[in-house]
C-alpha atoms as a PDB file:
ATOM      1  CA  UNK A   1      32.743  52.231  73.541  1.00  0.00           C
ATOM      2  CA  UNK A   2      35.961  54.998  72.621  1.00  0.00           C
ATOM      3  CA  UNK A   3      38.938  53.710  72.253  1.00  0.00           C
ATOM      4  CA  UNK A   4      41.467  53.649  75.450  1.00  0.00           C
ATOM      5  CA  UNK A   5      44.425  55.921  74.722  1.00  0.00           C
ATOM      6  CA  UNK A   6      45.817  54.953  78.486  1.00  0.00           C
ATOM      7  CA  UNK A   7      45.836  51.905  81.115  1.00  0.00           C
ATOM      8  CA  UNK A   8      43.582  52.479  83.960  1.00  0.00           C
ATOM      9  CA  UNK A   9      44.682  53.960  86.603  1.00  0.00           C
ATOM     10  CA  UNK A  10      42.706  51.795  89.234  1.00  0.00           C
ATOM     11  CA  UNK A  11      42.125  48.403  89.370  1.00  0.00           C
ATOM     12  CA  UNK A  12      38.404  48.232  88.836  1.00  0.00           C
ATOM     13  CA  UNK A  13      38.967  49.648  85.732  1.00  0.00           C
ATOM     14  CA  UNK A  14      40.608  47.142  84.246  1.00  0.00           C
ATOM     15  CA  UNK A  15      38.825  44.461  82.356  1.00  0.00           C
ATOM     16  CA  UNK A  16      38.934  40.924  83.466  1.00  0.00           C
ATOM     17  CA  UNK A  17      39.409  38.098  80.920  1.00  0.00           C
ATOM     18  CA  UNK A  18      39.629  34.664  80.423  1.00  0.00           C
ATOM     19  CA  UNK A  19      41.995  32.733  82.608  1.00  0.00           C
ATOM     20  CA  UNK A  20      44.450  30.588  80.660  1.00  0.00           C
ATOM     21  CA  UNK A  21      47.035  27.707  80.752  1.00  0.00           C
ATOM     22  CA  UNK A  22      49.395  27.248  78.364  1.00  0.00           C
ATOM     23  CA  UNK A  23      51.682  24.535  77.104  1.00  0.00           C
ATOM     24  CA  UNK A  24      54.863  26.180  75.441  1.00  0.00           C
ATOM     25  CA  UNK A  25      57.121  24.241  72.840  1.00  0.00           C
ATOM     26  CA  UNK A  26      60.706  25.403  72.455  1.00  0.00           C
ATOM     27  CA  UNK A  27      61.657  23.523  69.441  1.00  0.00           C
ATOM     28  CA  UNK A  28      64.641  22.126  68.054  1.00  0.00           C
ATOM     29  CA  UNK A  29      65.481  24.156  65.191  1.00  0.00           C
ATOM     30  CA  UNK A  30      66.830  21.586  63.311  1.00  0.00           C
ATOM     31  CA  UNK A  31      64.125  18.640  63.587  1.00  0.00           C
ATOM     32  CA  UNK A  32      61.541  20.610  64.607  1.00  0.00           C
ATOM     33  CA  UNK A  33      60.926  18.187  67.698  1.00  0.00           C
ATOM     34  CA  UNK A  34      59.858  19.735  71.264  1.00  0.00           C
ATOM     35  CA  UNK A  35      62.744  20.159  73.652  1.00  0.00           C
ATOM     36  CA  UNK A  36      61.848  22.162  75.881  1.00  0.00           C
ATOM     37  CA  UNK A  37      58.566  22.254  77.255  1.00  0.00           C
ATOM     38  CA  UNK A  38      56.703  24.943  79.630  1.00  0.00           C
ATOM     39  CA  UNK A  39      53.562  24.441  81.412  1.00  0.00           C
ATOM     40  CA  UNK A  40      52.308  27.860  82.193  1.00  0.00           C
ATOM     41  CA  UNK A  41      48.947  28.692  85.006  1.00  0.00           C
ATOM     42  CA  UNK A  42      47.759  31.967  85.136  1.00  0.00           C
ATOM     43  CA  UNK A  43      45.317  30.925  87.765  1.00  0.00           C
ATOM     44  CA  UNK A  44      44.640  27.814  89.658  1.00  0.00           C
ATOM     45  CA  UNK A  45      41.892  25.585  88.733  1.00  0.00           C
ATOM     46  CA  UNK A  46      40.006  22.495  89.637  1.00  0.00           C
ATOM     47  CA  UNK A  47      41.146  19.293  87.681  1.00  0.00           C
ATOM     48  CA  UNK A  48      40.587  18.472  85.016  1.00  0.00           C
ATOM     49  CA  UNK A  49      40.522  22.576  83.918  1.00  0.00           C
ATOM     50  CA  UNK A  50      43.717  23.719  83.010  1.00  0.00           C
ATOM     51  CA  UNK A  51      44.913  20.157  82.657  1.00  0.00           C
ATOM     52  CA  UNK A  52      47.459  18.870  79.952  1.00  0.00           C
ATOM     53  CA  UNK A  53      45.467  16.525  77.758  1.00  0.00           C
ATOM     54  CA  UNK A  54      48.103  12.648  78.376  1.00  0.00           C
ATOM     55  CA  UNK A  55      48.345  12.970  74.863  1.00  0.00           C
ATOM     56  CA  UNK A  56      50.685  15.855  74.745  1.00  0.00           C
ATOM     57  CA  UNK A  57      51.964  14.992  77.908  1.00  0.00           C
ATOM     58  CA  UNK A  58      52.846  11.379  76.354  1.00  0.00           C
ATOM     59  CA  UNK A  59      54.442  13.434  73.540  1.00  0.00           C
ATOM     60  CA  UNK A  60      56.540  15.204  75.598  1.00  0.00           C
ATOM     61  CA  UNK A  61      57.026  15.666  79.103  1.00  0.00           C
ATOM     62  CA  UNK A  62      56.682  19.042  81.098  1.00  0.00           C
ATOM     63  CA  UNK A  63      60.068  20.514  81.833  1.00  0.00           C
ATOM     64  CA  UNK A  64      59.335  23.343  84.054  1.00  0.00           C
ATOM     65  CA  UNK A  65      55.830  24.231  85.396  1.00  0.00           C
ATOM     66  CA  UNK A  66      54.778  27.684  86.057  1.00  0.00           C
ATOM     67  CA  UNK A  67      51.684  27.715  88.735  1.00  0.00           C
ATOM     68  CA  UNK A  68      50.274  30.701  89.953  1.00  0.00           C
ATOM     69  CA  UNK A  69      49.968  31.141  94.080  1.00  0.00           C
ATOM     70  CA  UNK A  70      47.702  33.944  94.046  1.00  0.00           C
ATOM     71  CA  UNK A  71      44.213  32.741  95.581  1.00  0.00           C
ATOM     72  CA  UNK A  72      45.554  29.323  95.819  1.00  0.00           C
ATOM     73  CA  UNK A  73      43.092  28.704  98.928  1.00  0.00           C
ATOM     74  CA  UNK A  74      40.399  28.559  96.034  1.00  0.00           C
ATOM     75  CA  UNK A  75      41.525  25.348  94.922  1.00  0.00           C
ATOM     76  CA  UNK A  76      41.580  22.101  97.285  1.00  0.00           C
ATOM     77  CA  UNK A  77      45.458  21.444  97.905  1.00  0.00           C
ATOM     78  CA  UNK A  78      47.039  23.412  94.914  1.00  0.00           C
ATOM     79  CA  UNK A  79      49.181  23.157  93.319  1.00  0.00           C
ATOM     80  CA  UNK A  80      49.397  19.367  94.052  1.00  0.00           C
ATOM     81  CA  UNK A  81      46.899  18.237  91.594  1.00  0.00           C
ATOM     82  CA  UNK A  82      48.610  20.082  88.675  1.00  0.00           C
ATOM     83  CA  UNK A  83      51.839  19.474  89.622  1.00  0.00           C
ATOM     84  CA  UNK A  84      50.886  15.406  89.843  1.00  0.00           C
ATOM     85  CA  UNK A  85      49.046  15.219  86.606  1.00  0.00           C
ATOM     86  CA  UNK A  86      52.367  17.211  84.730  1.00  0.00           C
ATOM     87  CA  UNK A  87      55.050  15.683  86.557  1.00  0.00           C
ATOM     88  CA  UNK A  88      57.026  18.083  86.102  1.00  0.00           C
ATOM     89  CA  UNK A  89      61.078  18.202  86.364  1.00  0.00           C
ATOM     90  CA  UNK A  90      61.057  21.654  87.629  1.00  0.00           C
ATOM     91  CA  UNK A  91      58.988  24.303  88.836  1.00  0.00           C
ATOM     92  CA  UNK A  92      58.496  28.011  89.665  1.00  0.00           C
ATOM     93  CA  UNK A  93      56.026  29.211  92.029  1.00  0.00           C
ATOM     94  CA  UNK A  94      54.196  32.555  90.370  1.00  0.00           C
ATOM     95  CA  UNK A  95      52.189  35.319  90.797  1.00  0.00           C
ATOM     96  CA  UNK A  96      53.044  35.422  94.225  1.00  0.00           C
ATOM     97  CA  UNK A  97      54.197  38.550  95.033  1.00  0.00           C
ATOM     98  CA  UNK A  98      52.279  41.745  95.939  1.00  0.00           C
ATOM     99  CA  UNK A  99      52.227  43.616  92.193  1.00  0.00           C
ATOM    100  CA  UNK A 100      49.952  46.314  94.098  1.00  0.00           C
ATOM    101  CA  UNK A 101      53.159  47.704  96.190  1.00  0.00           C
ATOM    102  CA  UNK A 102      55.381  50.091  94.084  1.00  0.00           C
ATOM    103  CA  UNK A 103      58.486  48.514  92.481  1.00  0.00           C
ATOM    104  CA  UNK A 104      60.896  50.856  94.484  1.00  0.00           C
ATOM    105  CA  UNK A 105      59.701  48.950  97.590  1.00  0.00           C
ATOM    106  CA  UNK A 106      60.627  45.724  99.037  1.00  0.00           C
ATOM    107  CA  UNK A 107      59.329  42.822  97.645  1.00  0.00           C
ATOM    108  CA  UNK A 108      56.172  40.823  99.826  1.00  0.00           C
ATOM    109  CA  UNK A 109      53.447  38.617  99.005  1.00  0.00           C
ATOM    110  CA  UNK A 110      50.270  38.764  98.541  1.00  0.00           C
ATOM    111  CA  UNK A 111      48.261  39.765 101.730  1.00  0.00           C
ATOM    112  CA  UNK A 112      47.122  36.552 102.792  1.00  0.00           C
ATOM    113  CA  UNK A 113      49.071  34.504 101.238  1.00  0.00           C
ATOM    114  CA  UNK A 114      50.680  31.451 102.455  1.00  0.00           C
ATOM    115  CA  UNK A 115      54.433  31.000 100.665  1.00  0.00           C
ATOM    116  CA  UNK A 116      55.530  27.964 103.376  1.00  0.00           C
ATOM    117  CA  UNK A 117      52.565  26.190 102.943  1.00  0.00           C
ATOM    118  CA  UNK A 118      52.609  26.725  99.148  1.00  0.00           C
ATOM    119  CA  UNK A 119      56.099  25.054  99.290  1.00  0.00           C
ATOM    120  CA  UNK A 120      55.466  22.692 101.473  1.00  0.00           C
ATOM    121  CA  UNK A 121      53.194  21.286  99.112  1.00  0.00           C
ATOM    122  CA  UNK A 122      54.951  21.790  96.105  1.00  0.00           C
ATOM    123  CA  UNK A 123      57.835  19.613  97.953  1.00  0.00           C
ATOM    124  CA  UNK A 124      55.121  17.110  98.862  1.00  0.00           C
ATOM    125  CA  UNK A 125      54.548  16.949  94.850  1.00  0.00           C
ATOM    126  CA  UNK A 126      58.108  17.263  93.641  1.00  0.00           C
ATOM    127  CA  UNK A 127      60.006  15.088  96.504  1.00  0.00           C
ATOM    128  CA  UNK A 128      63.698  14.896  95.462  1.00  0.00           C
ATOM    129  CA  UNK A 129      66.106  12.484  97.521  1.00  0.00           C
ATOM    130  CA  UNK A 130      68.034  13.498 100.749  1.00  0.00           C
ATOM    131  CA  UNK A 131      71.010  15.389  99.511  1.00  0.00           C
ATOM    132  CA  UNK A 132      69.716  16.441  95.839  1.00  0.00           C
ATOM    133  CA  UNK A 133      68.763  20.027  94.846  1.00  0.00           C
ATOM    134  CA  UNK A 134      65.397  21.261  94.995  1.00  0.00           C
ATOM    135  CA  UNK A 135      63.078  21.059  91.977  1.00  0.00           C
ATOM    136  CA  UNK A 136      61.041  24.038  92.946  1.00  0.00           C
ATOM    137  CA  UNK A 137      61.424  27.613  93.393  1.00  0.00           C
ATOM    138  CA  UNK A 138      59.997  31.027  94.954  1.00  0.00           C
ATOM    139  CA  UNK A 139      61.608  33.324  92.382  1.00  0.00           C
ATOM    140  CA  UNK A 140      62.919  36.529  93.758  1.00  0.00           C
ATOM    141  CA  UNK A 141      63.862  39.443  91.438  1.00  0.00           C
ATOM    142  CA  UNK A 142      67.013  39.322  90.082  1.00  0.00           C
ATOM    143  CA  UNK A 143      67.955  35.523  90.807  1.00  0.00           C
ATOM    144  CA  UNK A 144      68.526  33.386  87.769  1.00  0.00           C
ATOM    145  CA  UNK A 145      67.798  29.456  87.133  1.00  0.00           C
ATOM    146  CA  UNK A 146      68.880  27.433  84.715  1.00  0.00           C
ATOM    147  CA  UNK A 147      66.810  24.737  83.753  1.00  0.00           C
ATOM    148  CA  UNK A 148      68.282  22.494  81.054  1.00  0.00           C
ATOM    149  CA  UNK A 149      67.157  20.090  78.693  1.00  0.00           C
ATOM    150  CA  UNK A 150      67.294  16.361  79.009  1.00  0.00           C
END
């Protein structure tokens, strides 16, 4: 009931909220048209939730999906479901890494957590032909991707 002057210092404290997906619209700036589009999960969910309604999807497709890998053993097979429904051209594999270790120390995932078999089936969604880059990425600090328009 007082107001919070600080963030929590331990996770319990913190409040949970609703979990989200977003569609995100970069737009030209001169016709106001989507170009860019960004599909982004902040946790995995059973189809239909967190599904892009085929209207907006017929408007314009995904460009790069953002899916979240933490407690991905929650939902059967993600992220193939979402990643078939968007059809993405790219995506980024997120929330993967272990935020609870301090940043000074080497990057791991999540206890638990299964980053081969999370790629594995985001190659199973995203196949690409022999000899052609990969659509999908682990990000690692400090690596950039460019993902262009069509």
């Amino acid at each position: 009931d007082a107001d919070v002057c600080a963030p929590p210092t331990k996770a319990p404290d913190w409040k949970e909220g609703s979990t989200l997906a977003y569609l995100i619209d970069f737009l030209d700036p001169v016709s106001g048209v989507p170009e860019f589009r960004v599909y982004y999960q902040d946790a995995p969910f059973d189809a239909p939730i967190s599904h892009a309604h085929p209207d907006l999807l017929a408007e314009k497709s995904v460009d790069l999906a953002i899916v979240n890998g933490g407690n991905y053993e929650q939902v059967a097979d993600h992220p193939t479901p979402i990643l078939s429904a968007l059809q993405p051209r790219f995506a980024i594999l997120g929330h993967w890494e272990n935020f609870f270790r301090p940043q000074d120390q080497p990057i791991e995932p999540l206890p638990m957590l299964d980053t081969g078999e999370l790629l594995s089936r985001m190659e199973a969604a995203m196949p690409v032909a022999a000899g052609e880059p990969p659509r999908h990425w682990l990000p690692l600090p400090g690596e950039d991707h460019v993902f262009p328009s069509e």
